[in-house]
Protein backbone atom coordinates (compact mmCIF):
# COMPACT_ATOMS: atom_id res chain seq x y z
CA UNK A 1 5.88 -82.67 -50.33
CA UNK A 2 9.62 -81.74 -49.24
CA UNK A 3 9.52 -80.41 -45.86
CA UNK A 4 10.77 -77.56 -44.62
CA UNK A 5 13.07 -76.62 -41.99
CA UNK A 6 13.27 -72.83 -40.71
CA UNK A 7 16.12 -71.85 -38.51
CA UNK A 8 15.71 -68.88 -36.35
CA UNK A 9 19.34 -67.46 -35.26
CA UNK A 10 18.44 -65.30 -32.27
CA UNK A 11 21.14 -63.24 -30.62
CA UNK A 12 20.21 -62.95 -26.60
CA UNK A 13 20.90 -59.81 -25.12
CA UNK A 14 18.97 -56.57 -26.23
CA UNK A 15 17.06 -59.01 -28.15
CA UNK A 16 15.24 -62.23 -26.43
CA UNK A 17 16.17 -60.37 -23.40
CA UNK A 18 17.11 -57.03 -21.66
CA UNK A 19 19.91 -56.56 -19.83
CA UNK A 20 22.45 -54.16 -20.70
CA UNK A 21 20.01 -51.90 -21.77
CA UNK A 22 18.29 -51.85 -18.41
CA UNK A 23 21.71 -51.28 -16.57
CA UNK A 24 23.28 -48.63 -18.90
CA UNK A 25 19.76 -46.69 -19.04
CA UNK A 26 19.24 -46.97 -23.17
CA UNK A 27 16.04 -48.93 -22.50
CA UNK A 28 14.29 -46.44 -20.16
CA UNK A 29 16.13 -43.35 -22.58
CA UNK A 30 14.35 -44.70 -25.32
CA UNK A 31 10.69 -43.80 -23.67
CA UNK A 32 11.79 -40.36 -23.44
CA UNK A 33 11.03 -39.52 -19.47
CA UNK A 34 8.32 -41.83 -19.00
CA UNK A 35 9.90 -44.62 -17.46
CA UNK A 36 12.03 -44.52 -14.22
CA UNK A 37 15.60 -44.94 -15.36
CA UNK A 38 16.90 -45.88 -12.06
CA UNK A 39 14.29 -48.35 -11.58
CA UNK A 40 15.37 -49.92 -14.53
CA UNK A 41 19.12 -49.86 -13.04
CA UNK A 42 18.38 -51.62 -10.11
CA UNK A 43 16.65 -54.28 -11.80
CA UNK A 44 19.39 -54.83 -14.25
CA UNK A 45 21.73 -54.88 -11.12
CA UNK A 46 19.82 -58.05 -9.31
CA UNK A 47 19.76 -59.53 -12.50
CA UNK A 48 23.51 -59.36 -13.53
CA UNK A 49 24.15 -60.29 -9.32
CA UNK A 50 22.07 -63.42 -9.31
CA UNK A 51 23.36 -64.56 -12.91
CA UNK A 52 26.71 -64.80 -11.83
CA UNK A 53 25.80 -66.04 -8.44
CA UNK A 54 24.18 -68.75 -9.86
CA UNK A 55 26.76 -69.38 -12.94
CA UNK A 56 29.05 -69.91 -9.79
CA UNK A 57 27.77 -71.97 -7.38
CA UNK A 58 25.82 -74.04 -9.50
CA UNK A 59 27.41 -74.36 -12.63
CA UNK A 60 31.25 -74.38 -12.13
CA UNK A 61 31.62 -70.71 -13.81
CA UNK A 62 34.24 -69.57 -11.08
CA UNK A 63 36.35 -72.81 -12.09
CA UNK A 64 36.03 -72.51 -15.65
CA UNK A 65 35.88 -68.67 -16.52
CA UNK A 66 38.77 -68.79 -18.16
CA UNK A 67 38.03 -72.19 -20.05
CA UNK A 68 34.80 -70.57 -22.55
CA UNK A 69 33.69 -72.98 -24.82
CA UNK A 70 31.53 -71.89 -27.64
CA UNK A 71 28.91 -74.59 -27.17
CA UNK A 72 28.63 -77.26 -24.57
CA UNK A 73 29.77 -80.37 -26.66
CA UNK A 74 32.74 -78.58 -27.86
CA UNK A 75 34.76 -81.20 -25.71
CA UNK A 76 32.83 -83.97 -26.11
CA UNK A 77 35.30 -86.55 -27.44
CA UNK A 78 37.50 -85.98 -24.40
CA UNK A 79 34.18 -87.23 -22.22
CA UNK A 80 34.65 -90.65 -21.70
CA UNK A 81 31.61 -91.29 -20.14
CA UNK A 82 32.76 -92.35 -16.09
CA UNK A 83 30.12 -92.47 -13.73
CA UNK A 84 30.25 -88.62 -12.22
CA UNK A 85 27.73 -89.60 -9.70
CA UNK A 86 30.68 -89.41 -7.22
CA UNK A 87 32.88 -87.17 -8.88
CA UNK A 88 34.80 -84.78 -6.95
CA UNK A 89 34.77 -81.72 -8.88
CA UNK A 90 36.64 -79.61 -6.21
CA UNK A 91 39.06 -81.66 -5.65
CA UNK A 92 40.08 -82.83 -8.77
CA UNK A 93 43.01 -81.04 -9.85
CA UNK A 94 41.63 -79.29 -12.45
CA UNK A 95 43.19 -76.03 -14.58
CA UNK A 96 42.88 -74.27 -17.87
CA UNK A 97 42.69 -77.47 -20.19
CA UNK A 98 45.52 -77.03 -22.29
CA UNK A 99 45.99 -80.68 -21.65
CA UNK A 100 44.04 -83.87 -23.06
CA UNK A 101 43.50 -84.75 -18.79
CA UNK A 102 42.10 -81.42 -18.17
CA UNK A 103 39.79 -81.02 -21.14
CA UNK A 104 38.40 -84.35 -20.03
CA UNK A 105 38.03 -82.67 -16.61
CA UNK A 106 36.22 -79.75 -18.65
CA UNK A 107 33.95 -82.05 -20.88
CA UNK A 108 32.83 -83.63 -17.52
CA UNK A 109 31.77 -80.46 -16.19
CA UNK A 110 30.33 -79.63 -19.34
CA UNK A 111 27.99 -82.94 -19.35
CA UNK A 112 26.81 -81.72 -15.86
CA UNK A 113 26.06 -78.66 -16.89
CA UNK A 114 24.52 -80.16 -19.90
CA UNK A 115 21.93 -82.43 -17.61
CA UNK A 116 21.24 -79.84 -15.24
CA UNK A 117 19.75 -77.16 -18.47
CA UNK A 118 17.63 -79.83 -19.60
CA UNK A 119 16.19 -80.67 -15.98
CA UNK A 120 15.42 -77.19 -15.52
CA UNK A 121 15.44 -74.80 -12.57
CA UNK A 122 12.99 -76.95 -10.29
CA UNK A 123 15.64 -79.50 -9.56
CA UNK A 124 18.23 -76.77 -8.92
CA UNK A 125 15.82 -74.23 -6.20
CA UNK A 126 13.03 -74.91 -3.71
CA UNK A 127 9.64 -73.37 -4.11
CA UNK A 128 10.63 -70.40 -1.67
CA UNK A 129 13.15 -69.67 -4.57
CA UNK A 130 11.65 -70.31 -7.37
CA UNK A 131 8.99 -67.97 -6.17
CA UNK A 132 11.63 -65.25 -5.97
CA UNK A 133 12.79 -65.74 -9.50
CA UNK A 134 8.98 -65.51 -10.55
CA UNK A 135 8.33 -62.11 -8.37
CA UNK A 136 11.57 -60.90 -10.45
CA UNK A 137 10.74 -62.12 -14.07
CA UNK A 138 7.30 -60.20 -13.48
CA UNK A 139 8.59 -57.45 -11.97
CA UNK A 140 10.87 -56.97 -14.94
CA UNK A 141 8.30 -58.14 -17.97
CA UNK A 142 5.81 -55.30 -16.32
CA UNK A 143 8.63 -52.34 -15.91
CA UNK A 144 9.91 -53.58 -20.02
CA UNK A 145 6.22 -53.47 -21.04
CA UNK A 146 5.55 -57.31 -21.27
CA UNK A 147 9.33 -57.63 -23.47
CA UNK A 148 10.18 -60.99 -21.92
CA UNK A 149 6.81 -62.49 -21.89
CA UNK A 150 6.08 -61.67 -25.72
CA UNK A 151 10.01 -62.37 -26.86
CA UNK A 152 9.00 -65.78 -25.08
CA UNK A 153 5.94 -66.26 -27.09
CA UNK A 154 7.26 -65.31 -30.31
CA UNK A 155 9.80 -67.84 -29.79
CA UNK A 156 6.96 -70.75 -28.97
CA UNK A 157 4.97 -69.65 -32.43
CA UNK A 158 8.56 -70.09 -33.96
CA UNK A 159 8.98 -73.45 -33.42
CA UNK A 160 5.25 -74.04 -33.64
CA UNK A 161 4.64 -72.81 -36.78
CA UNK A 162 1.68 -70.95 -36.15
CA UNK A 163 0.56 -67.30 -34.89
CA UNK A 164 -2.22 -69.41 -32.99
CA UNK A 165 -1.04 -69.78 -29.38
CA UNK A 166 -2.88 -72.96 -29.11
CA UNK A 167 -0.56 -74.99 -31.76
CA UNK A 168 2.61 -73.58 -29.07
CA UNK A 169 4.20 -77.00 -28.44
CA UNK A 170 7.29 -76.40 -26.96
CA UNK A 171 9.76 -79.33 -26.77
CA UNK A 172 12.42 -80.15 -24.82
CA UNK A 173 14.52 -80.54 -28.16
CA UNK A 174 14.00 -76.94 -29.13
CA UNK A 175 12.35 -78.66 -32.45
CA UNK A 176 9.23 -79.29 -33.26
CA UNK A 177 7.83 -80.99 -36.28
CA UNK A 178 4.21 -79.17 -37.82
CA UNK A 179 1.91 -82.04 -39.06
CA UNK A 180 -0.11 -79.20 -39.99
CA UNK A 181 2.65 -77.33 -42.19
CA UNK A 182 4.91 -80.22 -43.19
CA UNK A 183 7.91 -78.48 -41.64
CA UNK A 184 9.93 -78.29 -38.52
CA UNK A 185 11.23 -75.35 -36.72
CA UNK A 186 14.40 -74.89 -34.88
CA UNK A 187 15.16 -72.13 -32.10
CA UNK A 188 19.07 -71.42 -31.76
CA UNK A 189 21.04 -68.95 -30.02
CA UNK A 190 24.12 -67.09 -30.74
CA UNK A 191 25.24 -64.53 -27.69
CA UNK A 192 27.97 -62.37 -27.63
CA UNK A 193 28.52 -63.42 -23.72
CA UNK A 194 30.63 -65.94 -22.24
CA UNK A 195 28.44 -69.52 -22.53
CA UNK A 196 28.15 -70.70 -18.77
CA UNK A 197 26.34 -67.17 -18.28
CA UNK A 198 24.09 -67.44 -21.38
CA UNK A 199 22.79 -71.00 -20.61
CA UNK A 200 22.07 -69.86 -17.05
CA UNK A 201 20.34 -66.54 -18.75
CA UNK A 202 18.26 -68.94 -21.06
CA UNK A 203 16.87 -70.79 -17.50
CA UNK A 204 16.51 -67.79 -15.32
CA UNK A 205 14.42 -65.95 -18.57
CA UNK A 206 12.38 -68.67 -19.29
CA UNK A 207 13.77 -69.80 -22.49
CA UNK A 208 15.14 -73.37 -21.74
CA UNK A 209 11.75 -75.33 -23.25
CA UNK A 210 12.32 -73.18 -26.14
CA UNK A 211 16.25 -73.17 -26.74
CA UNK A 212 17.58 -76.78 -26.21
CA UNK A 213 21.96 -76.55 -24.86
CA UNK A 214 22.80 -77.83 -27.98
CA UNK A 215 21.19 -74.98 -29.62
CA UNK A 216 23.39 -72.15 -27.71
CA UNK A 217 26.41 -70.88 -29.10
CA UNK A 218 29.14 -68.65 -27.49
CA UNK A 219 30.51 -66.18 -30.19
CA UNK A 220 32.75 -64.71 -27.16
CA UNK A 221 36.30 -65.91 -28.42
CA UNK A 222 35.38 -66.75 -32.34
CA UNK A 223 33.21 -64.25 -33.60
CA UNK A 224 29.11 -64.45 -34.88
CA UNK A 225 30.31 -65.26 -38.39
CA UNK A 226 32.23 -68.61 -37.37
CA UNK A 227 28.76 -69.89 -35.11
CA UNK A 228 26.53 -68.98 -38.01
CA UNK A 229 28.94 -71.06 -39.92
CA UNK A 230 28.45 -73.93 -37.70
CA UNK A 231 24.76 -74.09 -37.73
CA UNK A 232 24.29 -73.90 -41.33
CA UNK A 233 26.86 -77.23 -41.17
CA UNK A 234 24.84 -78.58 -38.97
CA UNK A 235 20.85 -77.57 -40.59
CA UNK A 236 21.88 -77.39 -44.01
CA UNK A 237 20.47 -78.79 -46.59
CA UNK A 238 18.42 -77.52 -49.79
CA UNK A 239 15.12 -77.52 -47.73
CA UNK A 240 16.32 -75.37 -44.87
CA UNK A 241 15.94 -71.89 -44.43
CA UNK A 242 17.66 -69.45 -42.04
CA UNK A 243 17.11 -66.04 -40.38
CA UNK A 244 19.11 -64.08 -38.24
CA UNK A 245 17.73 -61.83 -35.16
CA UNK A 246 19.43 -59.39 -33.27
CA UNK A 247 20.16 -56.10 -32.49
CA UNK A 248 23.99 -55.28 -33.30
CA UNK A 249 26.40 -55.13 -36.13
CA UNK A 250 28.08 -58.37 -36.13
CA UNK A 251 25.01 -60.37 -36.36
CA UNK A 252 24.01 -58.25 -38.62
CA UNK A 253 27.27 -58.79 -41.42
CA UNK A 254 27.48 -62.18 -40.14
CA UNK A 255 23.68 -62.46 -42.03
CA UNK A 256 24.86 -60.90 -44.81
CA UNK A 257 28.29 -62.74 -45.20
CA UNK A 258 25.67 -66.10 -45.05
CA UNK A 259 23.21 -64.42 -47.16
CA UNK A 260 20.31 -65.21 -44.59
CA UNK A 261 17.55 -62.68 -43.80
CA UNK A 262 18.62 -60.74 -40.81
CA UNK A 263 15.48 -58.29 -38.86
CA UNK A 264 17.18 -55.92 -35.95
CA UNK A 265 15.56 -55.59 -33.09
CA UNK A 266 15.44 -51.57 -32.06
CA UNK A 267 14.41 -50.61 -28.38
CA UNK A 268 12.37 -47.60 -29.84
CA UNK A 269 8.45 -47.95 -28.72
CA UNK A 270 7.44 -46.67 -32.09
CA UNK A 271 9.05 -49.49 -33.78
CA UNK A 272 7.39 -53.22 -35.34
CA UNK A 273 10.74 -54.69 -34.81
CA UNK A 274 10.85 -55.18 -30.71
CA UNK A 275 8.70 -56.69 -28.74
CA UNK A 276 5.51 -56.45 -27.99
CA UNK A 277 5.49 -56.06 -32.10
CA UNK A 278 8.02 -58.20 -33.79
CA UNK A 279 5.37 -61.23 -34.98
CA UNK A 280 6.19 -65.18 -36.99
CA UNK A 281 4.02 -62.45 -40.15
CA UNK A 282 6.84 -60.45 -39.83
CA UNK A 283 9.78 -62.95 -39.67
CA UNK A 284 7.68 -65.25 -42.34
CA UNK A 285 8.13 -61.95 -44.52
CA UNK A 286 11.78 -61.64 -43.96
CA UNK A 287 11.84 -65.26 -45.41
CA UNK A 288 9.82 -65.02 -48.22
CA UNK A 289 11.83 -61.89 -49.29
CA UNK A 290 15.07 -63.95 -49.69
CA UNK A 291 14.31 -67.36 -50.08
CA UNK A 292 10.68 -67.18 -51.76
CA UNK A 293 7.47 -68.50 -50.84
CA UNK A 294 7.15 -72.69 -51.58
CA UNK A 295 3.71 -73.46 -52.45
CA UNK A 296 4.27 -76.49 -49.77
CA UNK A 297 5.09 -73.54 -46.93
CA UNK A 298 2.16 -71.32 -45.75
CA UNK A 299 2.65 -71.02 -42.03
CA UNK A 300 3.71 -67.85 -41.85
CA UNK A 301 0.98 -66.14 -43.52
């Protein structure tokens, strides 16, 4: 039996996650008076303020604002590997790399930034803080209806293979091979937002077990169409399968340009395709509609 690989192309914002929604007041508009607007406002606002905080002090994003990559390893072959254990990244002279010297500088921070993702938040904050972050995740997943938490668990039966929340195996990879189905699953991540940001967005929301770095993309500076490109370089092969997520146009033509299945999310609370609602049944029948249903491939029905 050939296995198969399914590639889910998720776009972040509006999608996996609320953001700009909750600040501009389109989420809370949506419910037509029933939910407090301004509430939702001020929880955008400590959101956006403790992204960028953190994207700062933590991940070099006031240094290298102007540098956006549109995925980590972008710079790799400039890294040559040196011992950063005692680097000084203040002091190092660096500026926009339009240099080989300063790219190295940039792949550096990049590998730092690279290790830090895949060690997670609990070797970043203490408890005390990681109890914040917690009390604000909740806070949010109640006022959005449970949004985050079932986005989250969508993406775990993703890679899992199965509606069944006891066959979620998340990996550290972002992949995760079904014994039961024959196939593997791959989470990956295409934002319209700078990528320091967006990886820091993927830890603060919970994603980062789901979503390895190498899986998130930057389409800030060359466009949806060019990432999607990339992946299906990198995935492709006659036993893959792709589908697109998201809620806006450019994911959307980018899809159609690749000829994948694409499913927009809408905000509406009447609609299947948000979440709570959006399900792997649903996504599975995106799939089937384009690329047909292999006798070898029943785990999304």
């Amino acid at each position: 039996m050939n296995q198969i690989t399914n590639v889910y192309v998720w776009d972040m914002d509006e999608t996996l996650i609320l953001l700009k929604s909750l600040l501009n007041g389109t989420y809370a508009e949506a419910f037509s008076g029933v939910k407090d607007a301004p509430k939702g406002v001020e929880i955008g606002k400590m959101w956006e303020k403790h992204i960028l905080q953190i994207s700062d002090d933590f991940f070099f994003y006031e240094q290298i604002e102007n540098c956006n990559k549109p995925f980590l390893e972008a710079l790799s072959k400039y890294d040559d590997g040196q011992d950063l254990s005692d680097y000084d990244f203040k002091q190092d002279g660096f500026s926009p790399p339009h240099d080989d010297l300063n790219k190295k500088k940039l792949a550096y921070r990049h590998r730092v930034i690279a290790n830090k993702y895949k060690q997670g938040l609990h070797n970043i904050f203490d408890q005390e803080m990681m109890d914040l972050w917690d009390a604000l995740y909740n806070m949010t997943d109640e006022y959005t209806d449970r949004w985050l938490s079932s986005a989250r668990a969508v993406l775990e039966q993703c890679i899992s293979g199965n509606e069944d929340p006891t066959f979620c195996l998340p990996a550290s990879s972002g992949i995760v091979n079904s014994n039961r189905t024959g196939s593997s699953h791959i989470n990956v991540l295409v934002t319209s937002g700078s990528l320091i940001p967006s990886l820091v967005k993927c830890l603060l929301f919970r994603l980062d077990s789901l979503i390895s770095y190498e899986n998130v993309y930057s389409s800030w500076d060359v466009g949806k169409l060019q990432c999607f490109e990339w992946i299906k370089g990198r995935f492709n092969n006659r036993n893959v399968r792709f589908c697109a997520i998201g809620d806006g146009w450019e994911e959307c033509e980018a899809a159609q340009a690749m000829k994948w299945p694409f499913i927009k999310i809408d905000l509406r609370p009447s609609s299947s395709h948000r979440f709570p609602g959006l399900s792997l049944k649903t996504v599975g029948f995106y799939f089937s509609v384009v690329y047909g249903n292999p006798d070898s491939e029943n785990d999304e029905e």
